[in-house]
N, C-alpha and C. Protein backbone atom coordinates (compact mmCIF):
# COMPACT_ATOMS: atom_id res chain seq x y z
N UNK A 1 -128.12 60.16 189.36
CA UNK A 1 -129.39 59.92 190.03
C UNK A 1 -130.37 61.05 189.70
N UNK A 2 -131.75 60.46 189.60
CA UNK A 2 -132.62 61.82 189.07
C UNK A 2 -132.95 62.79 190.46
N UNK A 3 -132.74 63.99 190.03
CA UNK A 3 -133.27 64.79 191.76
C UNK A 3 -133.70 64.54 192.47
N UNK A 4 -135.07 64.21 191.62
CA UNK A 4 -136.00 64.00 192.59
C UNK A 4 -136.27 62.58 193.42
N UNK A 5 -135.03 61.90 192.82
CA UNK A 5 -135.25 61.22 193.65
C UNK A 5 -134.06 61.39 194.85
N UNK A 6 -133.48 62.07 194.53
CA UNK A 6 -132.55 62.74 195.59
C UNK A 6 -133.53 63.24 196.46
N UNK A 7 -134.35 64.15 196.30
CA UNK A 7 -135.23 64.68 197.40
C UNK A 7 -136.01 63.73 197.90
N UNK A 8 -136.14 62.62 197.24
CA UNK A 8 -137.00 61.47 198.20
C UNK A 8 -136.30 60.87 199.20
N UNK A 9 -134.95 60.97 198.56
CA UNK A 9 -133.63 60.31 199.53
C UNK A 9 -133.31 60.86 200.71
N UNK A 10 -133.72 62.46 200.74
CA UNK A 10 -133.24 63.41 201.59
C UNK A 10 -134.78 63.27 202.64
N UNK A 11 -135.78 62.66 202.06
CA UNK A 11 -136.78 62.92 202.16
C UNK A 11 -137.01 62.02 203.83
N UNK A 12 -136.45 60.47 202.94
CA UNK A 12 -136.34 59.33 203.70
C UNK A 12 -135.40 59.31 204.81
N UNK A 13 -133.94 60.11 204.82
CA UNK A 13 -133.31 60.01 205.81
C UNK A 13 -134.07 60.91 207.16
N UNK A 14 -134.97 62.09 206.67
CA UNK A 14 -135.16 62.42 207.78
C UNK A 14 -136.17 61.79 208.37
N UNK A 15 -136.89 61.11 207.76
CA UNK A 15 -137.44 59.59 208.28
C UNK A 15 -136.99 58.98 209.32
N UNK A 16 -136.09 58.38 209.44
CA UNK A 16 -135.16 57.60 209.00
C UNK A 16 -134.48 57.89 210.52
N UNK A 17 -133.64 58.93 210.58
CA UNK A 17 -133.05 59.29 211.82
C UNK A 17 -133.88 59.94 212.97
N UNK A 18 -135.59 59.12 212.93
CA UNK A 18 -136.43 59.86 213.92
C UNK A 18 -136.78 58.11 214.18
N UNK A 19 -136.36 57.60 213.62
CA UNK A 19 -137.39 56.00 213.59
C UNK A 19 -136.18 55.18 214.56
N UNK A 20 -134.53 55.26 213.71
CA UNK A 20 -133.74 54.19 214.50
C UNK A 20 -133.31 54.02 216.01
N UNK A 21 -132.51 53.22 216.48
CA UNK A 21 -132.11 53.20 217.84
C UNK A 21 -130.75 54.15 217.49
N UNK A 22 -130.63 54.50 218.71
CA UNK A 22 -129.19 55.50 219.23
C UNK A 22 -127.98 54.91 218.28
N UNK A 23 -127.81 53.72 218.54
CA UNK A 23 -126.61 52.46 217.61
C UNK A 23 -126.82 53.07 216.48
N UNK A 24 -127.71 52.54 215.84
CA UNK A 24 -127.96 52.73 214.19
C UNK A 24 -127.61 54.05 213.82
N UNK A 25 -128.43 55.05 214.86
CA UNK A 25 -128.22 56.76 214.01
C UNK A 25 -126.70 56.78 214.24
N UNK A 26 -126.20 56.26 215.33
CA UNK A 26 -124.48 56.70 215.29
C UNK A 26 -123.71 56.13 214.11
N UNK A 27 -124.59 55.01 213.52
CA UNK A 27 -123.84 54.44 211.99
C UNK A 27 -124.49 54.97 210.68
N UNK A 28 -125.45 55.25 210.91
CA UNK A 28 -125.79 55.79 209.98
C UNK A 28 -125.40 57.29 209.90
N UNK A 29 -124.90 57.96 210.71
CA UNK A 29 -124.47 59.53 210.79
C UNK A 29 -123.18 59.48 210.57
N UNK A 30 -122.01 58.51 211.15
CA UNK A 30 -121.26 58.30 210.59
C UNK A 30 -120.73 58.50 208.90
N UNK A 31 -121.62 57.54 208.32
CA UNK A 31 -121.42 57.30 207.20
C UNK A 31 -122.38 58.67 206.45
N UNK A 32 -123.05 58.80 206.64
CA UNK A 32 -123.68 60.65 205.71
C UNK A 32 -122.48 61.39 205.72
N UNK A 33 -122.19 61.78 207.38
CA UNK A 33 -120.67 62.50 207.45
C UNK A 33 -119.11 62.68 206.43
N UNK A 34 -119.06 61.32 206.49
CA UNK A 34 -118.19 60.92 205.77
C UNK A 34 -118.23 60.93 204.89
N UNK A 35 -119.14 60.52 204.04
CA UNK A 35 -119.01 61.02 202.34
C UNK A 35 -119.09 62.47 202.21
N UNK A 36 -119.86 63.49 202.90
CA UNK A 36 -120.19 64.60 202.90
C UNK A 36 -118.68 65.38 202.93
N UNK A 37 -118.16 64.89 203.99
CA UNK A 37 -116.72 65.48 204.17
C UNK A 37 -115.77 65.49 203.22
N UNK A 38 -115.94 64.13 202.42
CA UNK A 38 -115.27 63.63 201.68
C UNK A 38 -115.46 64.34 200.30
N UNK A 39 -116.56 64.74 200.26
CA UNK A 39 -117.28 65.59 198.66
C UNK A 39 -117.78 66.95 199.09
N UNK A 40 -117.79 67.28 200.02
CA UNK A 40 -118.34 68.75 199.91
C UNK A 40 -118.10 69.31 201.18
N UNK A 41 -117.00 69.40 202.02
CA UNK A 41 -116.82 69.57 202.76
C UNK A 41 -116.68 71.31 203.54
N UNK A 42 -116.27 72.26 202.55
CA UNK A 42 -116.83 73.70 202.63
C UNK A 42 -117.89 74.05 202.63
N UNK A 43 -118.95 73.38 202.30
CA UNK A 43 -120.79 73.43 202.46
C UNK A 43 -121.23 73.08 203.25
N UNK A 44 -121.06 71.43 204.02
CA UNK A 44 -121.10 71.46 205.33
C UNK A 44 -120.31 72.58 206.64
N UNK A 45 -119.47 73.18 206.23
CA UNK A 45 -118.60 73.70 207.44
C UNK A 45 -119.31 74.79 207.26
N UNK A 46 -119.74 75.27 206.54
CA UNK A 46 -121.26 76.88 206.47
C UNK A 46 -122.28 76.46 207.29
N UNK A 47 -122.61 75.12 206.53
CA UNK A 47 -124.23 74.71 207.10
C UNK A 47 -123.58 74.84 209.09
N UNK A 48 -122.73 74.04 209.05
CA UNK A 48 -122.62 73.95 210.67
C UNK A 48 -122.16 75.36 211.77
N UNK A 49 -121.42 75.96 211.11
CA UNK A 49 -121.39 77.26 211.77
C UNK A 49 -122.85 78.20 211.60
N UNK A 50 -123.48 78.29 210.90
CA UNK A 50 -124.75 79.23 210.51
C UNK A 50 -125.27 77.96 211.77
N UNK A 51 -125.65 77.09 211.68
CA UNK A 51 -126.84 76.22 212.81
C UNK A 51 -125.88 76.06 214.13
N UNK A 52 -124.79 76.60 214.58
CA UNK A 52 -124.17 76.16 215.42
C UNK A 52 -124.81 76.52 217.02
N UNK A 53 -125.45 77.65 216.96
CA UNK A 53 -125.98 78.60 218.02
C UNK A 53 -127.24 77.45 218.55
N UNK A 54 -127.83 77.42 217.14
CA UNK A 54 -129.46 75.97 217.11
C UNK A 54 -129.42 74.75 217.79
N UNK A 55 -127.84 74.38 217.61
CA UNK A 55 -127.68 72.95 218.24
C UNK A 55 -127.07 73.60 219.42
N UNK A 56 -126.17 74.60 219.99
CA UNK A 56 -126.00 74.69 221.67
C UNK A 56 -127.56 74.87 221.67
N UNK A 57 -128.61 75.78 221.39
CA UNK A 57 -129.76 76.04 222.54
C UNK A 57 -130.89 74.83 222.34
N UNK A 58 -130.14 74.02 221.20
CA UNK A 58 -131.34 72.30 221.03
C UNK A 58 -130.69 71.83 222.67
N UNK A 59 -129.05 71.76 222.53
CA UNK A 59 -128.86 70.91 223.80
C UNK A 59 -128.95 71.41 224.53
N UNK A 60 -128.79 73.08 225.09
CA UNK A 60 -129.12 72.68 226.45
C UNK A 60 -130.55 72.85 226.94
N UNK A 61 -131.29 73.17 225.76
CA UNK A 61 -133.13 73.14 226.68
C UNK A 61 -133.20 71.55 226.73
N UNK A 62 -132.66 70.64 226.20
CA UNK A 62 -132.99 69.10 226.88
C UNK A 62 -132.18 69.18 228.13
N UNK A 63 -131.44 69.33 228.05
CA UNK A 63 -129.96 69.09 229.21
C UNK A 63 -131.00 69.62 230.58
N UNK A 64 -131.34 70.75 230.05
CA UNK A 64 -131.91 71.35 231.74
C UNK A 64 -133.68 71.43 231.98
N UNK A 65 -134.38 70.50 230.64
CA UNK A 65 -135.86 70.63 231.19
C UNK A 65 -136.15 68.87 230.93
N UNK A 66 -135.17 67.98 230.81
CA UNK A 66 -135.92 66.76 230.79
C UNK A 66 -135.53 66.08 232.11
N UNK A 67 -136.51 65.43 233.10
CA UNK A 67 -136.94 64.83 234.08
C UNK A 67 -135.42 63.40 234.03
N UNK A 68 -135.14 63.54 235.13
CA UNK A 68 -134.04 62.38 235.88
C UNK A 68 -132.88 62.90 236.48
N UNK A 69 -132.14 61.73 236.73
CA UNK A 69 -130.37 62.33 237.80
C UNK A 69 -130.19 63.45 237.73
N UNK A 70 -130.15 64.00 238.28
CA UNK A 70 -129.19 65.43 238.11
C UNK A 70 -127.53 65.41 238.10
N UNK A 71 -127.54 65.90 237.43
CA UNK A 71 -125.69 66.04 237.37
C UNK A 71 -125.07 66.00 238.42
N UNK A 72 -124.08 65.16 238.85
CA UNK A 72 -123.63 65.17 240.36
C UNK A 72 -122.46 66.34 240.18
N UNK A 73 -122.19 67.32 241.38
CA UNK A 73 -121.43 68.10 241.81
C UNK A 73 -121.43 69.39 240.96
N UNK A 74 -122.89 69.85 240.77
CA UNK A 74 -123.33 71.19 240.05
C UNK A 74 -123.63 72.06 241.20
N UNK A 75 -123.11 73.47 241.05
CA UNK A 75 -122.76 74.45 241.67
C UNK A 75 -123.53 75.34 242.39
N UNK A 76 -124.60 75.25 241.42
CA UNK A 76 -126.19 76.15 241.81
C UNK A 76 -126.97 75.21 241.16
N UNK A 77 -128.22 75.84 241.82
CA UNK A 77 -129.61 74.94 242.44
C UNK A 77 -129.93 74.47 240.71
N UNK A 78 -129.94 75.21 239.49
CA UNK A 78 -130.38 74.85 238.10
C UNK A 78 -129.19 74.02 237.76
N UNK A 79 -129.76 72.67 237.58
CA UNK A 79 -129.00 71.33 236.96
C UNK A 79 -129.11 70.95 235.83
N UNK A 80 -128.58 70.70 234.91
CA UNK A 80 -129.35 69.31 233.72
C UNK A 80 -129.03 68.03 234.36
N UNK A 81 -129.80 67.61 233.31
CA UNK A 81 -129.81 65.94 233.88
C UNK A 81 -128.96 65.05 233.05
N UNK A 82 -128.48 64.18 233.35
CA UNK A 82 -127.99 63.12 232.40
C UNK A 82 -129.05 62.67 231.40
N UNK A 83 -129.82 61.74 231.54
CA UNK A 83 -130.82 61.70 230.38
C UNK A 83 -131.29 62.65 229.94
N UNK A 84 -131.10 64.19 229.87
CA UNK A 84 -131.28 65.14 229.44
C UNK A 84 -130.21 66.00 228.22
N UNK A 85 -129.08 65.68 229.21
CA UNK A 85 -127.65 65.58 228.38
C UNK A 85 -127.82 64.58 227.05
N UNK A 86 -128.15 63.56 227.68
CA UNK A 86 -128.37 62.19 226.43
C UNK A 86 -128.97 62.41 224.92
N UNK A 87 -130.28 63.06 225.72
CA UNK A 87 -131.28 63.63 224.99
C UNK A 87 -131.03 64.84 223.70
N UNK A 88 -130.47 65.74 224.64
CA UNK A 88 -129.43 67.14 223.66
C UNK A 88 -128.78 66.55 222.74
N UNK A 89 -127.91 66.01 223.44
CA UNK A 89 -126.91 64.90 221.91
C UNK A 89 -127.54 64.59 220.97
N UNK A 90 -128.28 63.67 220.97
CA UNK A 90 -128.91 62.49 220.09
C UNK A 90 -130.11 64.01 219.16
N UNK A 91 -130.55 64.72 219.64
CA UNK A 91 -131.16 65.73 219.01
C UNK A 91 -130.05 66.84 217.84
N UNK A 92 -129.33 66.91 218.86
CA UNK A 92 -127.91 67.59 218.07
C UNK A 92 -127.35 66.70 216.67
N UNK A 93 -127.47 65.54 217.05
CA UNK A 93 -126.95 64.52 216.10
C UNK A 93 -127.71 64.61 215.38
N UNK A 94 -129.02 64.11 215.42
CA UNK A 94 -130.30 64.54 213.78
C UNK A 94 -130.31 65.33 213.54
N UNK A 95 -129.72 67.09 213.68
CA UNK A 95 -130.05 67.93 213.11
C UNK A 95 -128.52 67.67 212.14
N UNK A 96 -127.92 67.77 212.58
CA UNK A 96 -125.94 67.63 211.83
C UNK A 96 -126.07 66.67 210.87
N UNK A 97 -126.88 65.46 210.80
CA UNK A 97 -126.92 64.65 209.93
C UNK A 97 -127.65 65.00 208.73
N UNK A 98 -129.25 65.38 209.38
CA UNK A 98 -130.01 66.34 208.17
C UNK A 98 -129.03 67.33 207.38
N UNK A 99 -128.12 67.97 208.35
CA UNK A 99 -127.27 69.34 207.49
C UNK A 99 -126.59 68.49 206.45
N UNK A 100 -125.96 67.28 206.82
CA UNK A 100 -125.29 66.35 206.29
C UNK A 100 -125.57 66.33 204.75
N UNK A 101 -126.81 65.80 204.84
CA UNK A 101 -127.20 65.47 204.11
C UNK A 101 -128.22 66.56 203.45
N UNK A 102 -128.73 67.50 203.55
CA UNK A 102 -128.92 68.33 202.91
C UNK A 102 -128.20 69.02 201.84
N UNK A 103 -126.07 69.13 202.83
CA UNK A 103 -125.52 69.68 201.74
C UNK A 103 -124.72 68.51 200.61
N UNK A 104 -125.45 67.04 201.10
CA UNK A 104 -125.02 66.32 199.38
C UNK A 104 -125.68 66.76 198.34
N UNK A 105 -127.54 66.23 199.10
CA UNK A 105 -128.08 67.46 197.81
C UNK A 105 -128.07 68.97 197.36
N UNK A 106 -127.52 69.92 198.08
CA UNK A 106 -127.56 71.20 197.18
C UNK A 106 -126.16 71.24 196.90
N UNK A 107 -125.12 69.90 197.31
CA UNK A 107 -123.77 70.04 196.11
C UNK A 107 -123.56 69.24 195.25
N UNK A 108 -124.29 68.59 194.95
CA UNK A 108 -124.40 67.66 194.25
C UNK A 108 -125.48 68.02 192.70
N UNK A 109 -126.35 68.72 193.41
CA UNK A 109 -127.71 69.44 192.41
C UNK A 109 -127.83 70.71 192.30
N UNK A 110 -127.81 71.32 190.55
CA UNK A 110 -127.34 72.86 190.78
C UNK A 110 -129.46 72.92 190.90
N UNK A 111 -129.52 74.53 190.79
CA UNK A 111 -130.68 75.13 191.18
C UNK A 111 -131.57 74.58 190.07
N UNK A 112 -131.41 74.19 188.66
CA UNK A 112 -132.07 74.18 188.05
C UNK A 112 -132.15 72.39 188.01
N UNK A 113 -131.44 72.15 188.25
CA UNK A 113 -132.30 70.88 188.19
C UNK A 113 -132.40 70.60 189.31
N UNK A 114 -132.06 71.10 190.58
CA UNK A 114 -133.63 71.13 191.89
C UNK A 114 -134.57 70.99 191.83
N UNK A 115 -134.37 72.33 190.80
CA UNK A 115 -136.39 72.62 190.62
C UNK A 115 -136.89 71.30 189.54
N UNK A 116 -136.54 70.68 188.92
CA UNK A 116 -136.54 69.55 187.98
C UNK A 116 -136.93 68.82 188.67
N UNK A 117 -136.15 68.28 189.82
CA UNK A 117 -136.86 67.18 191.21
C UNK A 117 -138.17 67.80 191.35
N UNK A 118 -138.24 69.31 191.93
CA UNK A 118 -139.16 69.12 192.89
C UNK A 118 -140.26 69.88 191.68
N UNK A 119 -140.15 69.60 190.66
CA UNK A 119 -141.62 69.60 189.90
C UNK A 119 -142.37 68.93 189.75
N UNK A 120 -141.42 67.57 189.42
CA UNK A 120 -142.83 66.27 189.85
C UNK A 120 -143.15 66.01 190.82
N UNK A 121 -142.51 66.16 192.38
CA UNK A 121 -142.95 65.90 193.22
C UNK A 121 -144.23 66.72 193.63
N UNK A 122 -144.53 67.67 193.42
CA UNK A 122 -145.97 68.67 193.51
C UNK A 122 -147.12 68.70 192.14
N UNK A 123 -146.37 67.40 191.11
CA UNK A 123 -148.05 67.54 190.77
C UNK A 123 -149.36 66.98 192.07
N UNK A 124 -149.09 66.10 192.57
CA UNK A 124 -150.43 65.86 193.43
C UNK A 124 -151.24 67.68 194.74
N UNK A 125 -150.10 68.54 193.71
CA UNK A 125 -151.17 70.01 194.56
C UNK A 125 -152.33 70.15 193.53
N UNK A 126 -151.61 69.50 192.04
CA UNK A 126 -153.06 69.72 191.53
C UNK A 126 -154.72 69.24 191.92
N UNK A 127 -154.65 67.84 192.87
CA UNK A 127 -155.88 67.23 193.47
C UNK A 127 -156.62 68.62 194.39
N UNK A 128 -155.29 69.89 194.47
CA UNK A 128 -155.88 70.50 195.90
C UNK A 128 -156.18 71.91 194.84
N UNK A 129 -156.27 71.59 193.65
CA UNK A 129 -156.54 73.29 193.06
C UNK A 129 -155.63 74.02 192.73
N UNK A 130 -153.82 73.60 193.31
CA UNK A 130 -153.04 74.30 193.01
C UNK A 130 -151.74 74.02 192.11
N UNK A 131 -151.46 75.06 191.81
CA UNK A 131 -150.37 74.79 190.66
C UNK A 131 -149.01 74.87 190.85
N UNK A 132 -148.26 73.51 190.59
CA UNK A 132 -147.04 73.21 190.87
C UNK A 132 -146.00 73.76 189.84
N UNK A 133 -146.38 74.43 188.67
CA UNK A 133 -146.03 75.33 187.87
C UNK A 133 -145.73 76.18 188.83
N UNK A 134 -147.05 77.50 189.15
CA UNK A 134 -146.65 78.51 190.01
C UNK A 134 -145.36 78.25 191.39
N UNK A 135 -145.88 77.56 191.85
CA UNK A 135 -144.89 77.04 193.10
C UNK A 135 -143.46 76.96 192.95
N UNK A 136 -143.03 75.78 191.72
CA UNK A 136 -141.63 75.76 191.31
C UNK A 136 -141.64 77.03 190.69
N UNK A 137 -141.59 77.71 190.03
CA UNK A 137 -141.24 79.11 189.68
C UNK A 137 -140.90 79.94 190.71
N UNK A 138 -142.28 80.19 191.78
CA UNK A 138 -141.98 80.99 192.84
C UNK A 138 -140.29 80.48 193.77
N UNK A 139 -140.51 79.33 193.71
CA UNK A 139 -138.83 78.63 194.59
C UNK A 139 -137.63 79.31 193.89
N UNK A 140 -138.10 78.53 192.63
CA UNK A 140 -136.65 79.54 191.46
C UNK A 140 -136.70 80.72 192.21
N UNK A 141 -137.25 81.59 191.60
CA UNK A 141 -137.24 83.06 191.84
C UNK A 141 -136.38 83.64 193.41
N UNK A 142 -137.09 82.40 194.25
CA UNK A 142 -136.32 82.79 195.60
C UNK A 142 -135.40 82.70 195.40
N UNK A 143 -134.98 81.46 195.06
CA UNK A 143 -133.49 81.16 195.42
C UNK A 143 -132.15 81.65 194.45
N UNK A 144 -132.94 82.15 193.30
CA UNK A 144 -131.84 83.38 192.42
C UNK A 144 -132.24 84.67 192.70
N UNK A 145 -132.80 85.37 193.85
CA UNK A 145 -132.37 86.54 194.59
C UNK A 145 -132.12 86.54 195.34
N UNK A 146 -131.98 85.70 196.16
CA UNK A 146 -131.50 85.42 197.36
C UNK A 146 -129.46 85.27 196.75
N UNK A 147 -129.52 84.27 195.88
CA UNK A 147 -128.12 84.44 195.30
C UNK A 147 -127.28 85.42 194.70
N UNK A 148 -128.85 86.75 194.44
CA UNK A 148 -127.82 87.36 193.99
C UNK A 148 -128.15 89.07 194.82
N UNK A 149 -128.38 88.57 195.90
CA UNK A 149 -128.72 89.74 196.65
C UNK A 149 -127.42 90.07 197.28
N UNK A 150 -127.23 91.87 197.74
CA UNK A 150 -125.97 92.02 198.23
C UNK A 150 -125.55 91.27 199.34
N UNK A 151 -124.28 91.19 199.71
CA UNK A 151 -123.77 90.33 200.93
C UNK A 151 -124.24 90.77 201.79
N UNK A 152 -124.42 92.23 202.33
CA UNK A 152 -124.85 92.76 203.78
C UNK A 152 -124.58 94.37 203.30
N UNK A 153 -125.98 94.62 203.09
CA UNK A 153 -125.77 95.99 202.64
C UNK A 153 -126.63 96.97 204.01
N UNK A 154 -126.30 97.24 204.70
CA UNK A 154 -126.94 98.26 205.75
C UNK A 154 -128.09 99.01 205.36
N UNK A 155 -129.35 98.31 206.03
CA UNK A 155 -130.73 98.61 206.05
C UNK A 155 -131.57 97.89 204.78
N UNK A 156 -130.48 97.01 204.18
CA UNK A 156 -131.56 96.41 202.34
C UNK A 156 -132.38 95.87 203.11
N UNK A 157 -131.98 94.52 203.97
CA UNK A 157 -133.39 93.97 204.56
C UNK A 157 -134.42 94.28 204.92
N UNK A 158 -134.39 95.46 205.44
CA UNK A 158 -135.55 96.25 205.94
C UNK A 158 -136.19 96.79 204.86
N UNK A 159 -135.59 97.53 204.62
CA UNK A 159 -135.96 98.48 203.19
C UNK A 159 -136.89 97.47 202.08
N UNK A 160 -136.40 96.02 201.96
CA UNK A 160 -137.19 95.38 200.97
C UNK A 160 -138.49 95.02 201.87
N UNK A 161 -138.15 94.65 203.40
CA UNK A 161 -139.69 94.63 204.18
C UNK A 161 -140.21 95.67 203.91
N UNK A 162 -140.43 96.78 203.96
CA UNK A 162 -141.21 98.03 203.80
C UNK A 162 -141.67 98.09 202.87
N UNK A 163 -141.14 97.48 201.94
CA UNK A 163 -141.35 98.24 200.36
C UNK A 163 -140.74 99.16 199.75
N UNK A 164 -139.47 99.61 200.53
CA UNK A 164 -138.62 100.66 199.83
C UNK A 164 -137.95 100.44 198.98
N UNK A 165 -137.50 98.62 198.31
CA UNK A 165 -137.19 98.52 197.68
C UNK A 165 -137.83 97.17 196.52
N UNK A 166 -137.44 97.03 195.36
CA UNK A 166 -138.39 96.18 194.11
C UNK A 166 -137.48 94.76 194.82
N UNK A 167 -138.69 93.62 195.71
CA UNK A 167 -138.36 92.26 195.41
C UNK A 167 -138.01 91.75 194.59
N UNK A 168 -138.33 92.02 193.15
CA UNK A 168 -137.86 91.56 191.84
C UNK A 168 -137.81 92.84 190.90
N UNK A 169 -136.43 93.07 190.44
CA UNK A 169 -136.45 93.96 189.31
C UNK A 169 -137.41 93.76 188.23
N UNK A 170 -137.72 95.05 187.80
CA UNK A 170 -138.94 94.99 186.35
C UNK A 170 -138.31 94.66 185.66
N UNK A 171 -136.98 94.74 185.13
CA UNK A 171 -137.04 94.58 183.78
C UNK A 171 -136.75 92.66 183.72
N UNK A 172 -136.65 92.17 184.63
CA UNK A 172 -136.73 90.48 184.85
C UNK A 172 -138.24 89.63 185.14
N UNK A 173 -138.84 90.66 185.29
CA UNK A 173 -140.21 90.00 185.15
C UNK A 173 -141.04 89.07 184.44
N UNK A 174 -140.36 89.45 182.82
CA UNK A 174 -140.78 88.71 182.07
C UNK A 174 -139.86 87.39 181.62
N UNK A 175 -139.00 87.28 182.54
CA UNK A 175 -138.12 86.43 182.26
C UNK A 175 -139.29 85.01 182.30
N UNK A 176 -138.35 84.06 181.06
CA UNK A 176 -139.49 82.50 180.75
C UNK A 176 -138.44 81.48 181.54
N UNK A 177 -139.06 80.60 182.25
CA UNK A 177 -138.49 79.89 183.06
C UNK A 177 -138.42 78.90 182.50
N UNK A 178 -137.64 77.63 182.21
CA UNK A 178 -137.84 76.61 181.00
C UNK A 178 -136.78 75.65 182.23
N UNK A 179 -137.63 74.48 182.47
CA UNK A 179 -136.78 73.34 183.65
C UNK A 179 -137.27 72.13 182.14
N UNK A 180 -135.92 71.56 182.39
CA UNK A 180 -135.50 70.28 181.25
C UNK A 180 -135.77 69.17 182.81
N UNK A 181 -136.82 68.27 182.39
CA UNK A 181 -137.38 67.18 183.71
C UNK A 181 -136.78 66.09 182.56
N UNK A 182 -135.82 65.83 183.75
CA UNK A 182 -135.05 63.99 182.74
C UNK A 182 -135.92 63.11 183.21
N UNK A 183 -136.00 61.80 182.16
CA UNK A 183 -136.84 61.01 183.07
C UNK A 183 -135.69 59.43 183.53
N UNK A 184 -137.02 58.73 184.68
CA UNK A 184 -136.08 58.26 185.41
C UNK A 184 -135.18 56.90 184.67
N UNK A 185 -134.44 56.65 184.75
CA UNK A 185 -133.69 55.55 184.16
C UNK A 185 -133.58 54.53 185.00
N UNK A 186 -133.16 52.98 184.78
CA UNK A 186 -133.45 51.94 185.37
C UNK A 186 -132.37 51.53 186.56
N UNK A 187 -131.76 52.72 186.77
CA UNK A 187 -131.09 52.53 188.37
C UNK A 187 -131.68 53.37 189.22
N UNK A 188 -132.40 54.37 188.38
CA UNK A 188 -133.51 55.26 189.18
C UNK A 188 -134.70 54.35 190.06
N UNK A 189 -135.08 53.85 188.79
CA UNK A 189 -136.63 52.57 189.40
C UNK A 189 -135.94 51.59 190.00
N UNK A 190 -134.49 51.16 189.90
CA UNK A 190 -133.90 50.61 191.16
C UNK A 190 -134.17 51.20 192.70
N UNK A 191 -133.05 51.82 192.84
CA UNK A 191 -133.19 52.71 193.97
C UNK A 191 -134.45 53.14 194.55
N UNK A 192 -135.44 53.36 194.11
CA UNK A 192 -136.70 53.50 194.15
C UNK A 192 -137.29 52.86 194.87
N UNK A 193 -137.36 51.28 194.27
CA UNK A 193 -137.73 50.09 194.77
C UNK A 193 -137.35 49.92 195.94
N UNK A 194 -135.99 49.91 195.99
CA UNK A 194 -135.11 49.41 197.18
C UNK A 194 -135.59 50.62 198.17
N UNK A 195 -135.74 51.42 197.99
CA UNK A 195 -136.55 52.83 199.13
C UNK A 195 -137.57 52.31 199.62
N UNK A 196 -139.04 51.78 198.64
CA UNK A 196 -140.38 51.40 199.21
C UNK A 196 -140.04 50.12 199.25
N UNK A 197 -139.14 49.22 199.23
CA UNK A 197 -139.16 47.81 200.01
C UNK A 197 -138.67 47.98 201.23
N UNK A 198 -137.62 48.91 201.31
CA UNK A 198 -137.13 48.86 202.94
C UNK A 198 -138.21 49.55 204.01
N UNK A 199 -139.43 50.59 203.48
CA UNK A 199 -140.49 51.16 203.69
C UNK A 199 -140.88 50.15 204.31
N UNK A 200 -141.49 49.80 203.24
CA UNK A 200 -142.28 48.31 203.51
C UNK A 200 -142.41 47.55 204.67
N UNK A 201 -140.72 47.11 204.91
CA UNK A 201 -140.67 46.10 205.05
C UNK A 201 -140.41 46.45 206.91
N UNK A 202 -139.92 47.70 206.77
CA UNK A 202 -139.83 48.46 208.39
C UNK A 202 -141.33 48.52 209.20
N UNK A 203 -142.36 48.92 208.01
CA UNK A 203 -143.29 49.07 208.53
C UNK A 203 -143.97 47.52 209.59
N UNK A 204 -143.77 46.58 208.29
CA UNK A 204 -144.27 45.53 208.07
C UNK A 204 -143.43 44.46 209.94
């Protein structure tokens, strides 16, 4: 599949799991899950421990600030509510699914042909003056120092906020960035289709 249309895919589910009923996202989360588990299952188990803290404090600010029942046989006067509880879940659930599916695409797609997706997707910055050249470069750049920055070196973070230390080594500066953009093939303009017909046809 071409990246980018992977990123349209990734694009559409988060669409997607803001639009359906409760039923649907539980089948449709299901099934992200499951292949995910099934193919990349050490990438999800990062993504979910690193966001794990995000989804307790997603659920319980619903649990204890959305309006209805209160929990029967709670101890002190601060309650959540059941439709509040409800609420946490189903919020918890779109974020786990996004992770879901986030880590098909970054295991599925190495860095360089990421940036391959998401080059065509930003020519239309050119209508706004800006350059989707500069942009994908600047992403590269992040995301290979970020990869190859130390694991946890005591005070680097800071030190690179200050300026005590070079965001990018000099002698890599002049490095030439060269992204090979495949073009799309006819299960690509499949899939495609089948994306803006179901668009369509939801809207419709």
């Amino acid at each position: 599949m071409h990246p980018s249309l992977r990123i349209i895919a990734l694009i559409f589910l988060a669409i997607a799991i803001q639009l359906v009923q409760p039923r649907s996202l539980m089948l449709l989360g299901a099934l992200v899950l499951t292949v995910t588990l099934l193919l990349y299952p050490a990438l999800l188990g990062r993504m979910l421990r690193r966001s794990r803290w995000l989804l307790l404090t997603l659920m319980l600010i619903f649990a204890f600030t959305t309006p209805g029942e209160y929990v029967h046989g709670w101890s002190i006067a601060l309650a959540p509510t059941y439709e509040g509880i409800v609420m946490g879940l189903l919020q918890a659930a779109r974020v786990t699914i996004m992770l879901a599916g986030l880590s098909l695409l970054l295991g599925s797609t190495a860095r360089d042909a990421l940036m391959a997706g998401i080059y065509p997707l930003m020519h239309p910055l050119k209508l706004l003056g800006l350059s989707p050249e500069r942009f994908t470069a600047r992403l590269w750049l992040t995301l290979h120092y970020v990869e190859q920055a130390p694991a946890k070196t005591p005070g680097s973070s800071w030190d690179m906020l200050r300026g005590d230390q070079a965001l990018v080594p000099v002698e890599t500066l002049q490095t030439q960035l060269v992204l090979v953009v495949p073009t799309l093939s006819w299960l690509d303009w499949l899939l495609l289709g089948l994306l803006a017909a179901s668009s369509i046809g939801y809207l419709v």
